[in-house]
Protein backbone atom coordinates (compact mmCIF):
# COMPACT_ATOMS: atom_id res chain seq x y z
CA UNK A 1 36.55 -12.15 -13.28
CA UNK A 2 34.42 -12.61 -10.19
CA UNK A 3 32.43 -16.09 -9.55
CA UNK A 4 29.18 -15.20 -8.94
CA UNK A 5 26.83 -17.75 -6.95
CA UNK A 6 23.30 -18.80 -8.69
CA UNK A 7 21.42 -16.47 -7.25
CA UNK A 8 23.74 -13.89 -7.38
CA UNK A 9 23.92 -14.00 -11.39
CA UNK A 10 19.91 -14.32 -11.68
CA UNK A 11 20.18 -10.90 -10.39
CA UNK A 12 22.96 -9.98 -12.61
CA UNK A 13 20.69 -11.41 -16.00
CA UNK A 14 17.43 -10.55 -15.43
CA UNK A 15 15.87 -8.13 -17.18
CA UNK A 16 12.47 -7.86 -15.72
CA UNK A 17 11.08 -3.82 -15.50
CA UNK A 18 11.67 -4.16 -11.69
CA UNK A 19 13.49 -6.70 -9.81
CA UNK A 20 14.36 -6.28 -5.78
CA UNK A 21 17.14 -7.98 -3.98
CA UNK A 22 17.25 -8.84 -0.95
CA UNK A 23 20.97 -9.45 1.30
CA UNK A 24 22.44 -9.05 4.41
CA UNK A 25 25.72 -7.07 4.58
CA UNK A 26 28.66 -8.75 3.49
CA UNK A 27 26.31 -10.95 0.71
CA UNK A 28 27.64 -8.95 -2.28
CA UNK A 29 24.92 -6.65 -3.04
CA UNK A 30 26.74 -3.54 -4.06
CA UNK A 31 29.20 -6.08 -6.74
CA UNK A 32 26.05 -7.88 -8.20
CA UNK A 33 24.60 -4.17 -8.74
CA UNK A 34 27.99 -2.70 -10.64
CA UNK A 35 28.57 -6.14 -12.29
CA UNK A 36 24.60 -5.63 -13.46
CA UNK A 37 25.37 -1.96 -14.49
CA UNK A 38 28.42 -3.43 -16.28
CA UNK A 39 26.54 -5.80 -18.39
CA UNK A 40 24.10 -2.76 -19.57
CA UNK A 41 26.75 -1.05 -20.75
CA UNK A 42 28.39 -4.08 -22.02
CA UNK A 43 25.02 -4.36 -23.80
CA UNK A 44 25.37 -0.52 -25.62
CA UNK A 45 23.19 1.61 -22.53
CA UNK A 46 25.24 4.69 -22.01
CA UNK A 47 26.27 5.98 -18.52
CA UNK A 48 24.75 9.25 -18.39
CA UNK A 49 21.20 7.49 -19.42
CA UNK A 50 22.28 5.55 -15.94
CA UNK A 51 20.72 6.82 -12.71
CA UNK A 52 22.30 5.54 -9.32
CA UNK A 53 20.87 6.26 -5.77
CA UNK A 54 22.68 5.65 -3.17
CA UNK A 55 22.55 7.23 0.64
CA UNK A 56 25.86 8.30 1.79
CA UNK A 57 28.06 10.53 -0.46
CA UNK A 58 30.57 7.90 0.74
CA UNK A 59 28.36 5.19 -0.73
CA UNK A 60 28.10 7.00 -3.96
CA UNK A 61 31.81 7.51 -4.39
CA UNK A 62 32.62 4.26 -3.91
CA UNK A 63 30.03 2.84 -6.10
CA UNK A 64 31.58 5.57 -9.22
CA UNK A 65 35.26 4.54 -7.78
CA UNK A 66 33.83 0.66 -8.30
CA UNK A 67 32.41 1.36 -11.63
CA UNK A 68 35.25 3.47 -12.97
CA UNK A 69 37.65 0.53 -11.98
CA UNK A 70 35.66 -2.04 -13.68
CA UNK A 71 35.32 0.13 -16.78
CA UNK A 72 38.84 0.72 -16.33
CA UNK A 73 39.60 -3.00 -16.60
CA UNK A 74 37.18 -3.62 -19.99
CA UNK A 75 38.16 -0.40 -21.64
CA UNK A 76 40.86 -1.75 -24.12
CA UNK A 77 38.56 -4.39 -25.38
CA UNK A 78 35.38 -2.28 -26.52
CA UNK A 79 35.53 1.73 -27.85
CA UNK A 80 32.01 2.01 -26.58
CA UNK A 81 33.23 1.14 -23.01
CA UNK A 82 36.01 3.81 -23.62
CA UNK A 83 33.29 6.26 -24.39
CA UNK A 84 31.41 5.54 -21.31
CA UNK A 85 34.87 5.66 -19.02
CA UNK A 86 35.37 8.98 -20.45
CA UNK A 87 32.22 10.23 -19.48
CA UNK A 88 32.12 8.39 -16.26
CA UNK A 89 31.72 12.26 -14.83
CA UNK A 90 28.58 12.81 -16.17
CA UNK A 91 27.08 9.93 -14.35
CA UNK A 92 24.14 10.25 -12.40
CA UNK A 93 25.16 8.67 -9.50
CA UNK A 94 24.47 10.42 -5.68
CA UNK A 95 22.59 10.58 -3.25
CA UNK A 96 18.44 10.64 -3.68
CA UNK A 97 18.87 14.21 -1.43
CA UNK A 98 21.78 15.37 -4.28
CA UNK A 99 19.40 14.41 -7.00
CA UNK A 100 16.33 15.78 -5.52
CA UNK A 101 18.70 19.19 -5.35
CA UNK A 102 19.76 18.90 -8.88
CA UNK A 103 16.06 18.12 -9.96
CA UNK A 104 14.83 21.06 -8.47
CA UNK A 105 17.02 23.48 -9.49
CA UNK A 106 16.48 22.40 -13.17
CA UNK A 107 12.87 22.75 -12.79
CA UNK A 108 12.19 25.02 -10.44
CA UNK A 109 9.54 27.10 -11.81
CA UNK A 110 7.51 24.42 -12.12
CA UNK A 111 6.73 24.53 -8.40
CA UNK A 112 7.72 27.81 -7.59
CA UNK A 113 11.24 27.40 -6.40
CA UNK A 114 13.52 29.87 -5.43
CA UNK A 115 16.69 28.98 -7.27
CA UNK A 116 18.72 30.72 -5.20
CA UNK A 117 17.70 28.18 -1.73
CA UNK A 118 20.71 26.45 -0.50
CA UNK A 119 20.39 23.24 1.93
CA UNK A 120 20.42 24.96 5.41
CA UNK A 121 22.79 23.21 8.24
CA UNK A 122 21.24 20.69 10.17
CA UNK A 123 21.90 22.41 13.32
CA UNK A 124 20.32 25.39 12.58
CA UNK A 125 17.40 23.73 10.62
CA UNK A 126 16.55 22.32 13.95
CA UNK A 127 16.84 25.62 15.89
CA UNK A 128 14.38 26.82 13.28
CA UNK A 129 12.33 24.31 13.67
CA UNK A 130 12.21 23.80 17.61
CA UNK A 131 11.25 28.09 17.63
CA UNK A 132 8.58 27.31 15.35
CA UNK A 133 7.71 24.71 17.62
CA UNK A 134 8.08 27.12 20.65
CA UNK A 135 6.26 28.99 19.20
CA UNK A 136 3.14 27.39 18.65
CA UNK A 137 3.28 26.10 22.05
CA UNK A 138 2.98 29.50 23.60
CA UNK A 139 0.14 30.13 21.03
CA UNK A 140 -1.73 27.03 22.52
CA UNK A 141 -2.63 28.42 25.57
CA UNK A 142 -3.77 31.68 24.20
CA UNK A 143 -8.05 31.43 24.27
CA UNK A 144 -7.48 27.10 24.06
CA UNK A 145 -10.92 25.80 22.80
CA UNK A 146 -12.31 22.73 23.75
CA UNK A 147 -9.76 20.73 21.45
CA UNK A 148 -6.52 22.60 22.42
CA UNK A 149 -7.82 22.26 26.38
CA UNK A 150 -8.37 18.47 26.17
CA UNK A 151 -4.76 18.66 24.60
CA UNK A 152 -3.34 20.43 27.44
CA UNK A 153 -5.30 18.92 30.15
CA UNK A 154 -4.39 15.52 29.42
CA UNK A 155 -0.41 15.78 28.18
CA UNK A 156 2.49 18.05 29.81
CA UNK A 157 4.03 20.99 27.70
CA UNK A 158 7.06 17.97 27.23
CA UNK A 159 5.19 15.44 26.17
CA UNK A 160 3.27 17.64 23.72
CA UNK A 161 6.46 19.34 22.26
CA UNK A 162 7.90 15.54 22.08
CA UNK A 163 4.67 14.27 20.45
CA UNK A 164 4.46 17.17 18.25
CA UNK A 165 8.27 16.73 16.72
CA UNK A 166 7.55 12.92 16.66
CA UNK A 167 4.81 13.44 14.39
CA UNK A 168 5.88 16.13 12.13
CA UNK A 169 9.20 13.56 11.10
CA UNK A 170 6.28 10.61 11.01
CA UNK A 171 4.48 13.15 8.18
CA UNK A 172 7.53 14.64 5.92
CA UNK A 173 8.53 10.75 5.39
CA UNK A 174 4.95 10.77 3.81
CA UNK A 175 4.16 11.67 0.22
CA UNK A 176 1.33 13.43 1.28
CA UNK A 177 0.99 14.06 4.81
CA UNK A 178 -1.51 16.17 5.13
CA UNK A 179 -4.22 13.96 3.45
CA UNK A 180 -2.94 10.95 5.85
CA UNK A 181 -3.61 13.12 8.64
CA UNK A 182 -7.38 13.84 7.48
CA UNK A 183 -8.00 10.35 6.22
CA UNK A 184 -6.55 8.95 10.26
CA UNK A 185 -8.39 11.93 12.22
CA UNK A 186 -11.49 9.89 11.19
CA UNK A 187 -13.00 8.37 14.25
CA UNK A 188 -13.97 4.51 13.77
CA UNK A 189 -17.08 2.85 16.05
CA UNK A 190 -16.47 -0.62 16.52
CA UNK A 191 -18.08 -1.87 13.92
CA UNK A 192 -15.93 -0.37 11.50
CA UNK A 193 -12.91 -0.38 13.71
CA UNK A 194 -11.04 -2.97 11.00
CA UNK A 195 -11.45 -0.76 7.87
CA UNK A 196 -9.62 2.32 10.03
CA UNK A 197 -6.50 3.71 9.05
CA UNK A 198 -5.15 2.59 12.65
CA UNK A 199 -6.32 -0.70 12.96
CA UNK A 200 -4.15 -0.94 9.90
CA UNK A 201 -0.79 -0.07 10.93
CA UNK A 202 -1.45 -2.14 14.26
CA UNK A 203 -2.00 -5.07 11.82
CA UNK A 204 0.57 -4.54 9.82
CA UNK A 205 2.89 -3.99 12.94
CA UNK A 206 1.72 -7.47 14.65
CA UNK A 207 1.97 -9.45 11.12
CA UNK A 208 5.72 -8.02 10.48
CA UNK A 209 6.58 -9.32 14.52
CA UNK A 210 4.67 -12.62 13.63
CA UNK A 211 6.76 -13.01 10.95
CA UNK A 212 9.81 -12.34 12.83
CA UNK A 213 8.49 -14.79 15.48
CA UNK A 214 7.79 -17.65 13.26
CA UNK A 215 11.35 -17.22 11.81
CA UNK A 216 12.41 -17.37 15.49
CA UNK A 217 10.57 -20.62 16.09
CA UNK A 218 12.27 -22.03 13.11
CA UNK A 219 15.40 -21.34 14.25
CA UNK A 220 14.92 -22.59 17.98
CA UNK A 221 13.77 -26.34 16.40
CA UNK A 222 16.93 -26.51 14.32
CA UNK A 223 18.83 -25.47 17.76
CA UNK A 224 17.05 -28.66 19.18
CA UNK A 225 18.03 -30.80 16.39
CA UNK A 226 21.60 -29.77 16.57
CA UNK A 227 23.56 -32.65 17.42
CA UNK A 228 25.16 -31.42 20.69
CA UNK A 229 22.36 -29.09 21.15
CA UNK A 230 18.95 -29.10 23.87
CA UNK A 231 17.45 -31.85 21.68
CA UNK A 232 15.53 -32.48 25.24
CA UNK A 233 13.32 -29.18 24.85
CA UNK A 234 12.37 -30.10 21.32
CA UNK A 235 8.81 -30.45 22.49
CA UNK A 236 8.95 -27.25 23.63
CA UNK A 237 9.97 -25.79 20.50
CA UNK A 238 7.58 -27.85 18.71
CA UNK A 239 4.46 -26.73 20.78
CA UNK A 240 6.07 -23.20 20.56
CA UNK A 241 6.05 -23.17 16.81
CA UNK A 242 2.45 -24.13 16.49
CA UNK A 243 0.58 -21.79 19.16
CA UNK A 244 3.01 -18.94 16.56
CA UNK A 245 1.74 -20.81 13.68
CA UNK A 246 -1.46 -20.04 15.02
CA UNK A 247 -1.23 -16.59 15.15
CA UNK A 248 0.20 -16.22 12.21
CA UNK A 249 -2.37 -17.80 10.31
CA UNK A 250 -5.40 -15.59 12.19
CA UNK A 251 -3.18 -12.46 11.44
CA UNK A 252 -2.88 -13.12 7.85
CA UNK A 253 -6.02 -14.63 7.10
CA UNK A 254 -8.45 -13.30 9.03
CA UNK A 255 -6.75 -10.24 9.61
CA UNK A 256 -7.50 -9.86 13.55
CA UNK A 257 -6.86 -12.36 16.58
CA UNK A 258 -9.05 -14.77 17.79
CA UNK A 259 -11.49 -14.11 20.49
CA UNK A 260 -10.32 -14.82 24.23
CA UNK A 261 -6.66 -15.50 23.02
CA UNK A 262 -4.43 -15.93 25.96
CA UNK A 263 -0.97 -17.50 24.89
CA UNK A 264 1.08 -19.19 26.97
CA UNK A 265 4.34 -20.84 27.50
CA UNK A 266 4.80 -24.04 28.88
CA UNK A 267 7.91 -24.87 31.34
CA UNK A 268 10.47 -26.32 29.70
CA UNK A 269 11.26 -30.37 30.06
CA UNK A 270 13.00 -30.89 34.01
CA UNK A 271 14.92 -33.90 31.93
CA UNK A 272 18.75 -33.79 33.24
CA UNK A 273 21.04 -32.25 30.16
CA UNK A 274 23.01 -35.29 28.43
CA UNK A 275 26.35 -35.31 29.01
CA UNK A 276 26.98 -34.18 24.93
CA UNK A 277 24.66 -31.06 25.36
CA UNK A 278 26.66 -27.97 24.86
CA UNK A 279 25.82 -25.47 27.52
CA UNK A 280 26.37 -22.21 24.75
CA UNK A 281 23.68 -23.53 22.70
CA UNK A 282 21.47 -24.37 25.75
CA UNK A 283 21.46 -20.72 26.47
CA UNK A 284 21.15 -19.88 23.03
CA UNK A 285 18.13 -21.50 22.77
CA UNK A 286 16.93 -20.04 26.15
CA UNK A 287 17.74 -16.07 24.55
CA UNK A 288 16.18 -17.25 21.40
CA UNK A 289 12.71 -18.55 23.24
CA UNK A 290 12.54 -15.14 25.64
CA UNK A 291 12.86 -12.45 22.14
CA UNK A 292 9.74 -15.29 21.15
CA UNK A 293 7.92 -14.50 24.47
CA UNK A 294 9.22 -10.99 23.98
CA UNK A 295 7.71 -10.82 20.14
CA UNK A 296 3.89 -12.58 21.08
CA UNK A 297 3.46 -10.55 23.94
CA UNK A 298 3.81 -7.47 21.57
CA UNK A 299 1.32 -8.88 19.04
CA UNK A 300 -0.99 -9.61 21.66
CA UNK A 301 -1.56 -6.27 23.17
CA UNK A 302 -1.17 -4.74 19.09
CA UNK A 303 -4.24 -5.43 18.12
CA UNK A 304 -8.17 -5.83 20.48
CA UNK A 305 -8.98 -9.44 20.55
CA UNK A 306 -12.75 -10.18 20.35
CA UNK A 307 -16.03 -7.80 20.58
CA UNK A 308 -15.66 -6.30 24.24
CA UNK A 309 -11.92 -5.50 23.40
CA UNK A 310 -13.08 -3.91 19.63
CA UNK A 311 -15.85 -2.07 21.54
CA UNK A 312 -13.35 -0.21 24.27
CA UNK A 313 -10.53 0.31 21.53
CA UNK A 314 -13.22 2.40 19.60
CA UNK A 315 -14.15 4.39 22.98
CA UNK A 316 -10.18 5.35 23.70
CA UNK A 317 -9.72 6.19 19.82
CA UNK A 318 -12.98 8.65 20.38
CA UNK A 319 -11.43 9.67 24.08
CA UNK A 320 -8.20 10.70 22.03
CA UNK A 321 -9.63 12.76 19.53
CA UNK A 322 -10.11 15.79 20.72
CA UNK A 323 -6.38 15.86 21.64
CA UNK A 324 -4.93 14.57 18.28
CA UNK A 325 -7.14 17.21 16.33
CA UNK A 326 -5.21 19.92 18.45
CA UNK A 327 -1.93 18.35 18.45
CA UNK A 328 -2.71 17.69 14.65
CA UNK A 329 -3.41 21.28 14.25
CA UNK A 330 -0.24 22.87 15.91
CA UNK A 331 1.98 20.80 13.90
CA UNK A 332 0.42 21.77 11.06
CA UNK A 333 0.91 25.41 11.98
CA UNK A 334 4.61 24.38 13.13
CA UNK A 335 5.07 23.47 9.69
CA UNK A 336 3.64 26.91 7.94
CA UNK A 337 5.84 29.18 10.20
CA UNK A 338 9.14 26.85 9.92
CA UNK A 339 8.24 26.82 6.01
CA UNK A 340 7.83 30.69 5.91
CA UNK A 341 11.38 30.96 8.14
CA UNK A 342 12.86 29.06 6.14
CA UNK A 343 11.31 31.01 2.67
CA UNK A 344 12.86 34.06 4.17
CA UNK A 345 16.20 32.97 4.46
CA UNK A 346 16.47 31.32 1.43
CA UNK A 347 17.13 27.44 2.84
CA UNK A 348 15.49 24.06 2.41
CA UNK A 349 16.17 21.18 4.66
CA UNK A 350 16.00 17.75 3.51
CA UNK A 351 11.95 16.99 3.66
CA UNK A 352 12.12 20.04 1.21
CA UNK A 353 14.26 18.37 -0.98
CA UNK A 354 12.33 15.44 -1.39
CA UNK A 355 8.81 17.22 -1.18
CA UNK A 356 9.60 20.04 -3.59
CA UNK A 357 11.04 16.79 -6.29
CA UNK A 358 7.95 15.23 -5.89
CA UNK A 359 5.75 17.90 -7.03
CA UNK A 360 8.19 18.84 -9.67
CA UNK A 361 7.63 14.96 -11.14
CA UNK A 362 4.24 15.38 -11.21
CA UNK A 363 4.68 18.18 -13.54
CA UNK A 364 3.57 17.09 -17.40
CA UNK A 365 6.60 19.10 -18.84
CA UNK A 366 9.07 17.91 -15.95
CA UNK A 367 7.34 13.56 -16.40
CA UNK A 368 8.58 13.91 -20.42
CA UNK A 369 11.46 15.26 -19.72
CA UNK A 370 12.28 12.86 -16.58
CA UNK A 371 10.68 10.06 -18.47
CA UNK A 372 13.41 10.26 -21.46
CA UNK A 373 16.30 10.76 -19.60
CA UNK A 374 16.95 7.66 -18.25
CA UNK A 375 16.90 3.93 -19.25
CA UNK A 376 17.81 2.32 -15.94
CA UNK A 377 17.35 3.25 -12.47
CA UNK A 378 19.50 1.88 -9.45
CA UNK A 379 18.36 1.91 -5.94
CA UNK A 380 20.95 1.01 -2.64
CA UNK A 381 20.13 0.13 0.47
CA UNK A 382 16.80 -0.24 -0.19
CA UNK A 383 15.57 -0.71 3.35
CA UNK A 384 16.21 2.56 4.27
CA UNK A 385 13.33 3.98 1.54
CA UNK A 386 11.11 6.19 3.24
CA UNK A 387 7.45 6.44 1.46
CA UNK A 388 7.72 9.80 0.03
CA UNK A 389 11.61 8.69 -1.56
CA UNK A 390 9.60 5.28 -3.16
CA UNK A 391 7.18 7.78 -4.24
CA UNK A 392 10.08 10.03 -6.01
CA UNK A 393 12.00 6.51 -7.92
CA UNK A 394 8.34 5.40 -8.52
CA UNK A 395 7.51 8.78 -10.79
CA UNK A 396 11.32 8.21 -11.95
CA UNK A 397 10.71 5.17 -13.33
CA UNK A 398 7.96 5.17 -15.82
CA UNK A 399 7.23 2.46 -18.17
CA UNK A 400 10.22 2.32 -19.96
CA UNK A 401 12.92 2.31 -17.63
CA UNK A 402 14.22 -0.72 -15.55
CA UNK A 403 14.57 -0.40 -11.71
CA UNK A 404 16.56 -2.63 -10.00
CA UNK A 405 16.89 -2.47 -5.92
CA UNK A 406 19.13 -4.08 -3.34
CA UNK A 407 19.07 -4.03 0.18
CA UNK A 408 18.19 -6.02 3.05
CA UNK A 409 14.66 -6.04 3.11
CA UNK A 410 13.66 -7.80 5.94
CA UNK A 411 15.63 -6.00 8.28
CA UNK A 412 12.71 -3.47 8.36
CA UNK A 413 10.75 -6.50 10.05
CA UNK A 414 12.36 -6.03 13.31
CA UNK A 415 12.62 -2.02 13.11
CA UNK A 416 9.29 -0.34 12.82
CA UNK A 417 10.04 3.01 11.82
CA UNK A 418 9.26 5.39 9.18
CA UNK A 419 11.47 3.60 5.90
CA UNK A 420 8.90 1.19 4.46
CA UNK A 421 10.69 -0.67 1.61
CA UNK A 422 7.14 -3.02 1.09
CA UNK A 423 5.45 0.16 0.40
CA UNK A 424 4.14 0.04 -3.40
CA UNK A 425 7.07 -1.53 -5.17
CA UNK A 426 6.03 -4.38 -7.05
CA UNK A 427 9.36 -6.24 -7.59
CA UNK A 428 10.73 -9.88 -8.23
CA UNK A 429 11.73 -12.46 -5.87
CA UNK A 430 15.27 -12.52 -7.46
CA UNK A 431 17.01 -12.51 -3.96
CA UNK A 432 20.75 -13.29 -2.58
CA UNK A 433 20.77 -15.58 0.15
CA UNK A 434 20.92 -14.31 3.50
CA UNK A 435 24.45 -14.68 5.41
CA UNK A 436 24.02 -12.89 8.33
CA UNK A 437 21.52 -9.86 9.57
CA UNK A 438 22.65 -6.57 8.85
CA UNK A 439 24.53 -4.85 11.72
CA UNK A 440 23.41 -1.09 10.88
């Protein structure tokens, strides 16, 4: 039997309706999350009221190799435990893109489905979708109005086809990107820069780097108080951590920087190094303070800072939209003809899968049905949960089931793309220490 750490068997015994741990690679995630499933079924839940998500197929067969192992071991003890080893090839346990599949295919009428789609090969999904793209393009220039010309006047044919593909990935991640794209085509004055859509994601962008920058600062004072570390810039890390501190604290509670900010860095002490300072961590602590220039820098030119800098940010958001209705628009037809190409030939891609589930959950017939199949609901890698996919496990989980969730959660601080594992899940702060950052 495996020793499990403190923290590590919180996670294992709670039973709250949704809990959310958070580990780097190598903390024991995936073993707290089949020892948890083991003491459910320990407990009487049955396998195949069990639904696993994982995001590799490899993932998925090792977690049903893991489980099958375990149950394995127990099996001799408990004929209920026998039962759920013999039907350990019923479990729900897969992919969210295998699910989604399976989901549709079992309700597809309630969206309109064709049964007979198959997943299409990535490589030719793309081809599909880059002549759609092509497309559209050559469509642009044909009688441009005033929106398509400020498009083309201001952007090459490359950056347009680049933007437009950047921005049509942005939206399928979305649970409803169409409605985003109306709600952020809404063009703020200055006055009511704050409440837009934009202003927004640039705060929430600059908050999730001031959080990585405090951490930083924490990290370079400990440097300083290491005993054969550069305990003679600890003044510098100590001034350091306050101007960050300061930030932080406007970003969070005030929501917006402070009026003529301009942070600097001091130089760091001339003092001659003691003869006990170890030059590794000297240079450590030199990397460590350039990411922290690196990181403020960033959140300084995220967000306008003060009324003049509010007032111009409105006039380039109103400069740009004339341009982003256009480039709005063609990826919007983009999408119709790669949707009706694909209709033709009978094949979904993967933002079908997960659109097409979606819709089928909010079906009445398909939420009873969904809502009494399962009992518990497992989530891996948790990080890597795109809005639409927490959308899907949200209208999974209901009010009876449990939902538990492991991953390494603040990894997403530092990455900035389109998985947003804070989106709406309100979880617990059962959590396994951190050991190292994830690699991948």
């Amino acid at each position: 039997m495996a020793e499990w750490t403190p923290a590590q068997q919180q996670a294992i015994d709670a039973r709250n309706h949704s809990i959310l741990v958070s580990a780097a690679a190598g903390s024991g995630k995936t073993s707290v999350l089949v020892e948890r499933l083991m003491e459910l079924l320990r407990g009487g839940a049955r396998i195949e009221r069990v639904l696993v998500v994982t995001f590799t197929h490899a993932a998925a067969a090792e977690m049903r190799s893991r489980l099958m192992e375990r149950l394995s071991e127990e099996a001799r003890e408990s004929a209920h435990l026998r039962r759920q080893l013999q039907a350990i090839n019923r479990a729900d346990i897969s992919t969210l893109h295998t699910f989604c599949n399976r989901l549709i295919k079992r309700h597809f009428q309630a969206v309109g489905a064709d049964p007979g789609s198959r997943v299409g090969d990535e490589g030719r999904m793309k081809v599909m979708l880059d002549n759609a793209l092509q497309a559209e393009m050559e469509a642009l220039y044909e009688q441009p109005d005033h929106d398509r010309q400020c498009l083309i006047d201001q952007y090459t044919d490359k950056d347009i086809q680049a933007m437009a593909l950047q921005l049509y990935h942005f939206l399928m991640a979305l649970a409803h990107p169409w409605q985003w794209v109306e709600q952020h085509l809404q063009m703020p004055d200055a006055a009511s820069l704050m409440a837009h859509p934009w202003y927004g994601w640039a705060l929430k962008e600059a908050q999730a780097r001031a959080e990585a920058a405090l951490q930083l600062c924490q990290e370079a004072l400990e440097l300083t108080a290491h005993p054969q570390g550069p305990q003679r810039y600890r003044n510098n890390a100590q001034v350091d951590r306050e101007m960050v501190l300061f930030l932080h604290n406007a970003l969070f509670e005030e929501g917006r920087l402070p009026e003529g900010l301009d942070p600097t860095f001091g130089d760091l002490s001339r003092v001659a190094a003691p003869p006990q300072e170890d030059e590794s961590l000297r240079e450590r602590y030199t990397d460590m303070r350039k990411q922290l220039k690196d990181l403020v820098a960033a959140i300084v030119t995220a967000l306008p800072a003060g009324q003049q800098a509010m007032d111009k940010a409105a006039d380039d958001i109103a400069w740009t939209a004339p341009a982003l209705r256009a480039l709005c628009a063609l990826v919007q037809r983009m999408h119709g003809r790669y949707g009706e190409d694909k209709r033709q030939r009978q094949l979904w891609d993967y933002d079908d899968l997960e659109h097409l589930a979606l819709q089928c959950l909010q079906d009445p017939l398909v939420q009873q049905d969904m809502g009494q199949r399962f009992d518990a609901l497992f989530v891996d890698e948790y990080q890597d949960i795109s809005r639409i996919q927490e959308a899907i496990i949200q209208a999974l989980h209901g009010e009876d089931a449990s939902l538990f969730m492991v991953g390494d959660v603040k990894q997403s601080i530092y990455r900035f793309r389109q998985a947003d594992p804070a989106c709406s899940c309100a979880s617990t702060g059962s959590s396994i220490r951190r050991r190292r950052q994830r690699s991948g």
